[in-house]
Protein backbone atom coordinates (compact mmCIF):
# COMPACT_ATOMS: atom_id res chain seq x y z
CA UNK A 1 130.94 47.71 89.20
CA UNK A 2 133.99 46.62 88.06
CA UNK A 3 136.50 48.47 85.73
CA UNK A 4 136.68 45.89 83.37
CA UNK A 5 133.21 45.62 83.38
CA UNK A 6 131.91 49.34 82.74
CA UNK A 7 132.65 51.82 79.92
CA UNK A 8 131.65 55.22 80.41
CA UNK A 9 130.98 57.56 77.86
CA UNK A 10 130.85 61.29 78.91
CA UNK A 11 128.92 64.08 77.19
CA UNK A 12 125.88 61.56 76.50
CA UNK A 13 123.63 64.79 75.80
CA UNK A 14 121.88 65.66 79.43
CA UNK A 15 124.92 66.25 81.28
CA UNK A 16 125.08 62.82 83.07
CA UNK A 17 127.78 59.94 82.68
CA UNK A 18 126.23 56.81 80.61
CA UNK A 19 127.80 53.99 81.97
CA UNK A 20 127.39 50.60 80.32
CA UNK A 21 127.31 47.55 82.57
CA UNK A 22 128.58 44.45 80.68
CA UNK A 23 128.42 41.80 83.81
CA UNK A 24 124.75 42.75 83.63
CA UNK A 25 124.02 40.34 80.29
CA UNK A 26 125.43 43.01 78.21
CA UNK A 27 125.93 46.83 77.23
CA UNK A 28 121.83 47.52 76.95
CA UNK A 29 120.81 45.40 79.91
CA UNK A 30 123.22 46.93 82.54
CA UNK A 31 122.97 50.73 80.98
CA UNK A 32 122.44 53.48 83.09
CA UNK A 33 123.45 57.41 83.72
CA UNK A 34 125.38 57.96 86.52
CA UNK A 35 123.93 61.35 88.99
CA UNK A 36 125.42 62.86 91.85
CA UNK A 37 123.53 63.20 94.76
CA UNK A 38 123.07 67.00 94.42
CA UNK A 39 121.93 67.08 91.18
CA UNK A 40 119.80 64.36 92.03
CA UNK A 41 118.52 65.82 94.94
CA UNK A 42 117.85 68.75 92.55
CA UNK A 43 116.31 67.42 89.57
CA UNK A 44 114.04 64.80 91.50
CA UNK A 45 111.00 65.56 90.08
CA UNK A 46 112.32 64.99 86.53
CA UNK A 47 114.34 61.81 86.90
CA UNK A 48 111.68 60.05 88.91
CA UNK A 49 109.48 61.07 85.67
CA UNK A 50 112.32 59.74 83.36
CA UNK A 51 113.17 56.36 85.65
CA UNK A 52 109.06 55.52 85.10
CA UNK A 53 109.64 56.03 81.56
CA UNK A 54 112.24 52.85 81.79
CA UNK A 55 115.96 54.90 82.36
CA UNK A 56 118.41 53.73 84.81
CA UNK A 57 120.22 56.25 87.04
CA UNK A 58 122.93 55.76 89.33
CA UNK A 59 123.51 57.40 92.29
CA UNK A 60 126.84 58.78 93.10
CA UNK A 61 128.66 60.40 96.39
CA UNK A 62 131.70 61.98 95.19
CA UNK A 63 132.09 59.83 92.51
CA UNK A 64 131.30 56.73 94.16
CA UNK A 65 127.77 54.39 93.34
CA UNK A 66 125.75 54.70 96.41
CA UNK A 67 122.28 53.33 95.20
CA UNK A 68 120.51 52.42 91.93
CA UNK A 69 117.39 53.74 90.81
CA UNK A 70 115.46 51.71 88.40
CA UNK A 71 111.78 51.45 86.89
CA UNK A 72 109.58 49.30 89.18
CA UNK A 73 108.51 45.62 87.79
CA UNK A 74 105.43 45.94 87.25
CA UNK A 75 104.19 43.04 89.19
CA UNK A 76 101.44 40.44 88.64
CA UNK A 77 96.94 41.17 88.97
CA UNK A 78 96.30 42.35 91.79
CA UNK A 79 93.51 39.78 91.92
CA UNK A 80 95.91 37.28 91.50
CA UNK A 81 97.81 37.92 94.61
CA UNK A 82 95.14 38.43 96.69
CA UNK A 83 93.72 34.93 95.55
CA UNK A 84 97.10 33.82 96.56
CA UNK A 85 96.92 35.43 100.22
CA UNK A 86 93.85 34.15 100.83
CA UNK A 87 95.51 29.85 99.99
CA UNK A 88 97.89 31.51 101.96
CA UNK A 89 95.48 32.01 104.87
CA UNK A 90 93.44 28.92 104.64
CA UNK A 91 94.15 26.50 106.95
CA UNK A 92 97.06 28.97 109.30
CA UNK A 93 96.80 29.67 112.63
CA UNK A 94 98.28 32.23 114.93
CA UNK A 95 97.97 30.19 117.98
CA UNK A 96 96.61 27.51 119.53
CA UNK A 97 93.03 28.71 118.90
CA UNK A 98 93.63 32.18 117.48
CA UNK A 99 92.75 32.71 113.49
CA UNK A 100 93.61 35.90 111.85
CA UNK A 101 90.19 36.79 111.35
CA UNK A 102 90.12 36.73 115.08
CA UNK A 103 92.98 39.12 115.51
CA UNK A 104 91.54 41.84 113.08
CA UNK A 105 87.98 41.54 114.33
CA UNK A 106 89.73 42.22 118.16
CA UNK A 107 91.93 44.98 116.19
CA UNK A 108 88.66 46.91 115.16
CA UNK A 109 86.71 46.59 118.71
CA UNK A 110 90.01 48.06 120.63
């Protein structure tokens, strides 16, 4: 993240950083708290409770962004992707006369 790009504002309550992304579409979009990796490693329990509540954390190494933790997208049905698999399946081969059906059915006799 860029200087220009990122304010910081100390003293945001919890004893993080918050750090505002603007190249992420603007201050609310790209906010998150920054964490050292001790702390994190420390207070795991809790931020993984607070990031599936929809908060942003940055990792930090001395200082520096190592990784980003963010709240999981929660995807589409279930049913819908496994109707999609299976279009997915219809029709495929895994060789010249080998279907995947084949290669599970061998899978569970072994």
């Amino acid at each position: 993240m860029s200087k220009a790009a990122a304010k910081q504002v100390d003293g945001a309550g919890d004893g993080f950083r918050l750090v505002f992304d603007q190249s992420k579409g603007g201050e609310t979009a790209g906010m998150s708290r920054q964490v050292g990796a001790y702390e994190a490693k420390a207070k795991l329990s809790e931020l993984l409770d607070r990031v599936a509540r929809g908060e942003r954390f940055t990792i930090t190494r001395h200082g520096v962004p190592v990784a980003e933790w963010v709240p999981v997208a929660h995807g589409r049905p279930a049913e819908e992707v496994a109707r999609e698999i299976r279009e997915f399946r219809r029709g495929r081969r895994l060789g010249k006369d080998l279907t995947l059906r084949e290669l599970i059915e061998t899978g569970r006799d072994a």
